[in-house]
Protein backbone atom coordinates (compact mmCIF):
# COMPACT_ATOMS: atom_id res chain seq x y z
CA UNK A 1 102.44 90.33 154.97
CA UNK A 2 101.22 89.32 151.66
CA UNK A 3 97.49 90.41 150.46
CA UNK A 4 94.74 88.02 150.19
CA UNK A 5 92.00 88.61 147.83
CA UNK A 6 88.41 89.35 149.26
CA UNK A 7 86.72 86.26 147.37
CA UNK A 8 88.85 83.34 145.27
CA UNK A 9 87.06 82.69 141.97
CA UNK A 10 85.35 78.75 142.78
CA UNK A 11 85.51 76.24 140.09
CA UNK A 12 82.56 76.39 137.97
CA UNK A 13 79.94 73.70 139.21
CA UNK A 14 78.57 70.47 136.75
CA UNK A 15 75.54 72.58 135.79
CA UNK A 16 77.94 75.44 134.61
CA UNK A 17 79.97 73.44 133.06
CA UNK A 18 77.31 71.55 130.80
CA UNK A 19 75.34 74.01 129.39
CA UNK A 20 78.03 74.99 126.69
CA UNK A 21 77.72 71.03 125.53
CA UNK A 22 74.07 70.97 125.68
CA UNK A 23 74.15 74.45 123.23
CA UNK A 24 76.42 72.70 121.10
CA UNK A 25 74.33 69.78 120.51
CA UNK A 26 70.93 71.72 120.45
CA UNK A 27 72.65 73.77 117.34
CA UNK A 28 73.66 70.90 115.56
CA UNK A 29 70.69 68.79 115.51
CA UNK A 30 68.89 72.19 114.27
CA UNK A 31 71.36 72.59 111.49
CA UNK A 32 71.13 68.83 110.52
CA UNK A 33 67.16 68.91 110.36
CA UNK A 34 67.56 72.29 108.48
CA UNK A 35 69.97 71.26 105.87
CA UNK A 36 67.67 67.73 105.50
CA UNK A 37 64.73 70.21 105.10
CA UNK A 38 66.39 71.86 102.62
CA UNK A 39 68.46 69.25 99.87
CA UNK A 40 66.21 65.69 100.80
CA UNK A 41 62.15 66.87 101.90
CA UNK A 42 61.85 69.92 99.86
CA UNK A 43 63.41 68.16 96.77
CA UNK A 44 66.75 70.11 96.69
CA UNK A 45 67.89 73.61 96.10
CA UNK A 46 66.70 74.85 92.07
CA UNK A 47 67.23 77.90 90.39
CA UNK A 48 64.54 79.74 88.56
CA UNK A 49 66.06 81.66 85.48
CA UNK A 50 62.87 83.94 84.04
């Protein structure tokens, strides 16, 4: 008679399955404001030789 394993692995539920997509998102609206920040509000990236 073939073994049966103590506890089957269960599909991952909607809330476990959205929180990769929600990181995803939060990281690129951070690196969109950051790289606005940086090249359009703060005037661009300049180089100080002295």
């Amino acid at each position: 008679m073939a073994e049966q394993p103590d506890k089957m692995e269960s599909p991952p539920t909607k809330a476990e399955a959205t929180w990769g997509k929600k990181l995803f998102v939060v990281t690129l609206v951070a690196l969109l404001g950051f790289f606005y920040w940086l090249l359009i509000y703060s005037g661009g990236v300049t180089v100080h030789h002295g």
